[in-house]
N, C-alpha and C. Protein backbone atom coordinates (compact mmCIF):
# COMPACT_ATOMS: atom_id res chain seq x y z
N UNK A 1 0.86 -1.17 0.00
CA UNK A 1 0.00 0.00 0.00
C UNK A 1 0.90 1.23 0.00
N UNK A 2 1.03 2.66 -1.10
CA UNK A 2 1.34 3.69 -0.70
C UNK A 2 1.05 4.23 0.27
N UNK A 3 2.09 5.30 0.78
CA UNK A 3 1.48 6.03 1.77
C UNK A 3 0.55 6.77 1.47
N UNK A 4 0.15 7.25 0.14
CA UNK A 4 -1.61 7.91 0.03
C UNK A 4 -2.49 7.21 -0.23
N UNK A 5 -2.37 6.02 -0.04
CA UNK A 5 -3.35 4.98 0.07
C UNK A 5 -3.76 4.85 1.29
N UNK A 6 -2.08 4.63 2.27
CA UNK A 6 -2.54 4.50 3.87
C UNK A 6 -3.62 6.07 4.67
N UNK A 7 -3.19 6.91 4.10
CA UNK A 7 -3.92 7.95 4.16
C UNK A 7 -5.64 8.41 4.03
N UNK A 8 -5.79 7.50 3.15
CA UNK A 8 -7.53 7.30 2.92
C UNK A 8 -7.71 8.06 1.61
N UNK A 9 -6.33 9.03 0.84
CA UNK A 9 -6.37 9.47 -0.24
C UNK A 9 -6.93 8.53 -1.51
N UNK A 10 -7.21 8.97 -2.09
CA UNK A 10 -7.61 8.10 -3.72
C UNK A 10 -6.01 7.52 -4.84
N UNK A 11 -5.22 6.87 -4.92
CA UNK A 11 -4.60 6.91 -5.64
C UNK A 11 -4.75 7.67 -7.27
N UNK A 12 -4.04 8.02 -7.63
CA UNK A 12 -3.61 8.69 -9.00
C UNK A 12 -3.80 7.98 -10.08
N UNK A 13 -4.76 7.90 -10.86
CA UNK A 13 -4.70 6.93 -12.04
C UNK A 13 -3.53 6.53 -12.68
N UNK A 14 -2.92 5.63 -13.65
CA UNK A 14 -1.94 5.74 -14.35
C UNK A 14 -2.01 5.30 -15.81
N UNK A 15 -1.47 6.45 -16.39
CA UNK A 15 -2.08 6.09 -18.24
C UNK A 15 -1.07 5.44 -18.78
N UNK A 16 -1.46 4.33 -19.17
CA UNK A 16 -0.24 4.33 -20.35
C UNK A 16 -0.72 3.99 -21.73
N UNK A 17 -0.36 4.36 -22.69
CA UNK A 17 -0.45 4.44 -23.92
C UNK A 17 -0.28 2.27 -24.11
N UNK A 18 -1.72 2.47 -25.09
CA UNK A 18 -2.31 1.26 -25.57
C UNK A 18 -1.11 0.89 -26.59
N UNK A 19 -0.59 -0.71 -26.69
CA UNK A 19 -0.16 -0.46 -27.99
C UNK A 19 -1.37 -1.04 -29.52
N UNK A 20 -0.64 -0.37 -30.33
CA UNK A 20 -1.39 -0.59 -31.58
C UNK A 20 -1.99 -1.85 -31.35
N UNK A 21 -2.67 -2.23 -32.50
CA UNK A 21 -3.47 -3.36 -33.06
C UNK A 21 -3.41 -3.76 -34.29
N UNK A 22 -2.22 -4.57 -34.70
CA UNK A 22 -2.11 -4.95 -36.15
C UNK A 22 -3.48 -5.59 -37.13
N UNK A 23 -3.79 -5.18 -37.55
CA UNK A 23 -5.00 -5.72 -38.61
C UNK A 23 -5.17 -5.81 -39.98
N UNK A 24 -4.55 -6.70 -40.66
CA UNK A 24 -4.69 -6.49 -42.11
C UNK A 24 -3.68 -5.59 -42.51
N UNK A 25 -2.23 -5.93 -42.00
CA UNK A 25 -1.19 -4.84 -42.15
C UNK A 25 -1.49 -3.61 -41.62
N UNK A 26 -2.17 -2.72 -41.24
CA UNK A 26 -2.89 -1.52 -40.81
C UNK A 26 -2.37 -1.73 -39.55
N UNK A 27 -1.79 -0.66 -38.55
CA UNK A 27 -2.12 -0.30 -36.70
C UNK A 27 -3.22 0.55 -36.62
N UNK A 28 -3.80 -0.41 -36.06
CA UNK A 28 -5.08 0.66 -35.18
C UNK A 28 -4.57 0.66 -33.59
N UNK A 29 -5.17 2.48 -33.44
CA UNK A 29 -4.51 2.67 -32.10
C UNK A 29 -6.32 2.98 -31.48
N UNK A 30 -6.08 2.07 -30.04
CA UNK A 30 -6.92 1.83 -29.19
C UNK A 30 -7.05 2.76 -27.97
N UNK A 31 -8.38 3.02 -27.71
CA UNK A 31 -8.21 4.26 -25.94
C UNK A 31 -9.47 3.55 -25.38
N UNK A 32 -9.22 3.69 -23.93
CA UNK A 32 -9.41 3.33 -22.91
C UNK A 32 -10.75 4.08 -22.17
N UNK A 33 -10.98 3.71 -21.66
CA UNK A 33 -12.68 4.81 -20.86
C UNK A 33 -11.64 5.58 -20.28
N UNK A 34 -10.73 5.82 -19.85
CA UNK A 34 -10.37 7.23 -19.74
C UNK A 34 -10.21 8.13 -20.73
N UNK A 35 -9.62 7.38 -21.76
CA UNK A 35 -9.30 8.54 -22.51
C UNK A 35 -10.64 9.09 -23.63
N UNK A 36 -11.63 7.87 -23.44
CA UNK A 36 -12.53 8.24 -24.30
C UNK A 36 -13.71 8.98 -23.24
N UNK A 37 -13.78 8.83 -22.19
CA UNK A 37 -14.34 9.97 -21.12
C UNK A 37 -13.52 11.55 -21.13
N UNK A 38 -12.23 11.85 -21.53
CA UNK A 38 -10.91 12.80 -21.51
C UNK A 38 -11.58 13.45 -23.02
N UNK A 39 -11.68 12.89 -23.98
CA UNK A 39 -12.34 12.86 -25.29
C UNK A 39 -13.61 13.92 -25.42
N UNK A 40 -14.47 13.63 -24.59
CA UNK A 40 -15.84 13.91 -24.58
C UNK A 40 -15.57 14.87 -23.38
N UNK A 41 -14.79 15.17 -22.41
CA UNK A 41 -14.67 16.44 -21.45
C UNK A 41 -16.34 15.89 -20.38
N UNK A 42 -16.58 14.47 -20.20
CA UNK A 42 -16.99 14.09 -19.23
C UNK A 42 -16.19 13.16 -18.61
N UNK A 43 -16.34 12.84 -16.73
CA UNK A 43 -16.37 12.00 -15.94
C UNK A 43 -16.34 10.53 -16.70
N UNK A 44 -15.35 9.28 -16.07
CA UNK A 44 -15.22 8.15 -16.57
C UNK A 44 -16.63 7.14 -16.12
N UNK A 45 -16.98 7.33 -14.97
CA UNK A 45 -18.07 7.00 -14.41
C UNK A 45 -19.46 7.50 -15.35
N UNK A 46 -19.84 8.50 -15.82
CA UNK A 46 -20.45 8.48 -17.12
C UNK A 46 -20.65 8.62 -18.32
N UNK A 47 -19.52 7.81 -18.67
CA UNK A 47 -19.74 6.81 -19.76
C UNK A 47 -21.56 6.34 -20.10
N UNK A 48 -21.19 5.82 -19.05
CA UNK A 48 -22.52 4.71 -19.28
C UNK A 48 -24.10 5.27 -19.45
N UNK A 49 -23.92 7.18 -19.59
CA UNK A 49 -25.20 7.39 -19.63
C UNK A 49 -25.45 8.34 -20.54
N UNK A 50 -24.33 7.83 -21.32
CA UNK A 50 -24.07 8.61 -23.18
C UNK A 50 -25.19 8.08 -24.23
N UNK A 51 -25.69 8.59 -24.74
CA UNK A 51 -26.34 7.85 -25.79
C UNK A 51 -25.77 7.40 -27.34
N UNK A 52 -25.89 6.48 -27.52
CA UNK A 52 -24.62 5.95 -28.73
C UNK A 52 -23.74 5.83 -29.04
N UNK A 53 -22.83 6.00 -27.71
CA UNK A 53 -21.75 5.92 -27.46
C UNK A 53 -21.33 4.43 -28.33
N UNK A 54 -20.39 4.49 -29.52
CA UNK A 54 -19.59 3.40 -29.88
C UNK A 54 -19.76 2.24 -29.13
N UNK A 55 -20.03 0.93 -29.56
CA UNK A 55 -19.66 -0.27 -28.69
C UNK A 55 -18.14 -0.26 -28.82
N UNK A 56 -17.64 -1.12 -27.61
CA UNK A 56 -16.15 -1.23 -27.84
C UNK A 56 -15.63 -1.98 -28.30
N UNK A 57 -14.60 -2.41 -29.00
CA UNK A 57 -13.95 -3.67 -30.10
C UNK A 57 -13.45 -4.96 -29.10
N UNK A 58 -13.11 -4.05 -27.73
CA UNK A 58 -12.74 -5.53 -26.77
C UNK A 58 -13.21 -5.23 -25.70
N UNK A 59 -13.02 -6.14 -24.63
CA UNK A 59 -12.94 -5.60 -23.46
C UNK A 59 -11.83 -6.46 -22.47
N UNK A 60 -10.89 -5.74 -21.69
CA UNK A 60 -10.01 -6.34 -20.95
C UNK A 60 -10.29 -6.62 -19.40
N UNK A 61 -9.54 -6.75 -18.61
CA UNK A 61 -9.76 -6.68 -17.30
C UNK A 61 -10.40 -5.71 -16.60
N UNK A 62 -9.50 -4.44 -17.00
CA UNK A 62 -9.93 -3.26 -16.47
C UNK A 62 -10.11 -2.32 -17.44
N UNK A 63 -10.53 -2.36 -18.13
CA UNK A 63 -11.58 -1.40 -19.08
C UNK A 63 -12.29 -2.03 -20.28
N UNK A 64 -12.79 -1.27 -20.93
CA UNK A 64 -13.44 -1.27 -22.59
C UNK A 64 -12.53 -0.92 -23.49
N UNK A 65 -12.26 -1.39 -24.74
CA UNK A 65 -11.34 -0.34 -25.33
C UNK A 65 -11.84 -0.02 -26.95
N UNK A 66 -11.93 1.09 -27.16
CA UNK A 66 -12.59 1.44 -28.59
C UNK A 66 -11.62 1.90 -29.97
N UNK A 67 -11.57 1.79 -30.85
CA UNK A 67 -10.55 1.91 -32.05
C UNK A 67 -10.85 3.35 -31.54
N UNK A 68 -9.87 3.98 -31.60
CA UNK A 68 -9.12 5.79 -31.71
C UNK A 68 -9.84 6.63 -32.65
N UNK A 69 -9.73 6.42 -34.15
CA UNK A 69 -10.68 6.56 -34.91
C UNK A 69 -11.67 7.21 -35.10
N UNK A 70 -12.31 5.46 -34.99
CA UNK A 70 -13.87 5.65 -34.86
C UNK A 70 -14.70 6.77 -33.66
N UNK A 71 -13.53 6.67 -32.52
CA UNK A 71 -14.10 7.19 -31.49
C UNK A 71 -13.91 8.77 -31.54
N UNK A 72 -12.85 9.62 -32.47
CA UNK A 72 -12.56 10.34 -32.27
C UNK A 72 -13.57 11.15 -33.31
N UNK A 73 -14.74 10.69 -34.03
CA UNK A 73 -15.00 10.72 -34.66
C UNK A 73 -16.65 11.03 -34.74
N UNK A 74 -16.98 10.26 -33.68
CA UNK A 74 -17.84 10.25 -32.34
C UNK A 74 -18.26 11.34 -31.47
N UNK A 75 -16.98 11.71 -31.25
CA UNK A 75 -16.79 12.85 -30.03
C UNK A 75 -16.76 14.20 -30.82
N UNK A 76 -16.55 13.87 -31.76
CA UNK A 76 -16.08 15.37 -33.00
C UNK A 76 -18.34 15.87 -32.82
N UNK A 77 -18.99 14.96 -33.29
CA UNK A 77 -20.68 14.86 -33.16
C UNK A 77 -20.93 15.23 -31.89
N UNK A 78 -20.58 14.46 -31.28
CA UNK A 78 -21.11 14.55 -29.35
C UNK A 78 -20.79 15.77 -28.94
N UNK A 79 -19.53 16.08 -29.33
CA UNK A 79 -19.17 17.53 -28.76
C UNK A 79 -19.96 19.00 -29.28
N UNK A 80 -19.99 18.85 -30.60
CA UNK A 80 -21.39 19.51 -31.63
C UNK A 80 -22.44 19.66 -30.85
N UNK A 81 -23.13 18.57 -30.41
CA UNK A 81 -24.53 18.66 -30.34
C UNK A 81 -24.56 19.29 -28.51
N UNK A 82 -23.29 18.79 -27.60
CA UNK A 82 -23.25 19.36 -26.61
C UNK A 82 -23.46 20.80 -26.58
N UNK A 83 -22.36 21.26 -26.97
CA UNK A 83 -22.23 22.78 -27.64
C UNK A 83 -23.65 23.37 -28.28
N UNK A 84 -24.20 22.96 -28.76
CA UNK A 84 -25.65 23.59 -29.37
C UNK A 84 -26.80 23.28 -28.50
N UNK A 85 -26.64 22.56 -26.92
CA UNK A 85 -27.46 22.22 -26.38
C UNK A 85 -27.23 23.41 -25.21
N UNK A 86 -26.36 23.72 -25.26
CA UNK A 86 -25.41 24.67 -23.98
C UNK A 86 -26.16 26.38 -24.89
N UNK A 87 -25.82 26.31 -25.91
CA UNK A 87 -26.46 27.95 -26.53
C UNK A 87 -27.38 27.87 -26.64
N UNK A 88 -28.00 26.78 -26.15
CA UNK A 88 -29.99 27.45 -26.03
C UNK A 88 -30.80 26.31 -26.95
């Protein structure tokens, strides 16, 4: 246990960069519910109350993970319609 663990503090997330995904000669680069919560400028915790949010291509232990892409692509819309929901 760190000592900001022993503390009752929250530990510090830690990112590390996904590696690629060879496919058909192609790298696809993969992100994580953090970074696709970081993406969208919401909380990782809601995720889950996005509407159409991308399904994800895998899922690992500790997260979802969505092609980069597709997702960035996603968020380019989501962020649009946020923005026009915010001016009225």
């Amino acid at each position: 246990m760190t000592p900001s663990r022993a503390l009752g503090q929250p530990a510090k997330p830690t990112r590390r960069r996904l590696a690629p995904v060879e496919t058909k000669g192609a790298l696809l680069e993969r992100m994580g519910a953090w970074e696709v919560a970081e993406c969208l400028g919401v909380e990782r915790t809601n995720l889950q109350f996005i509407k159409d949010l991308p399904e994800p291509v895998e899922e690992v232990r500790a997260t979802r993970l969505w092609l980069a892409e597709e997702f960035r692509e996603f968020a380019k819309v989501y962020n649009l319609r946020r923005q026009a929901r915010a001016a009225g």
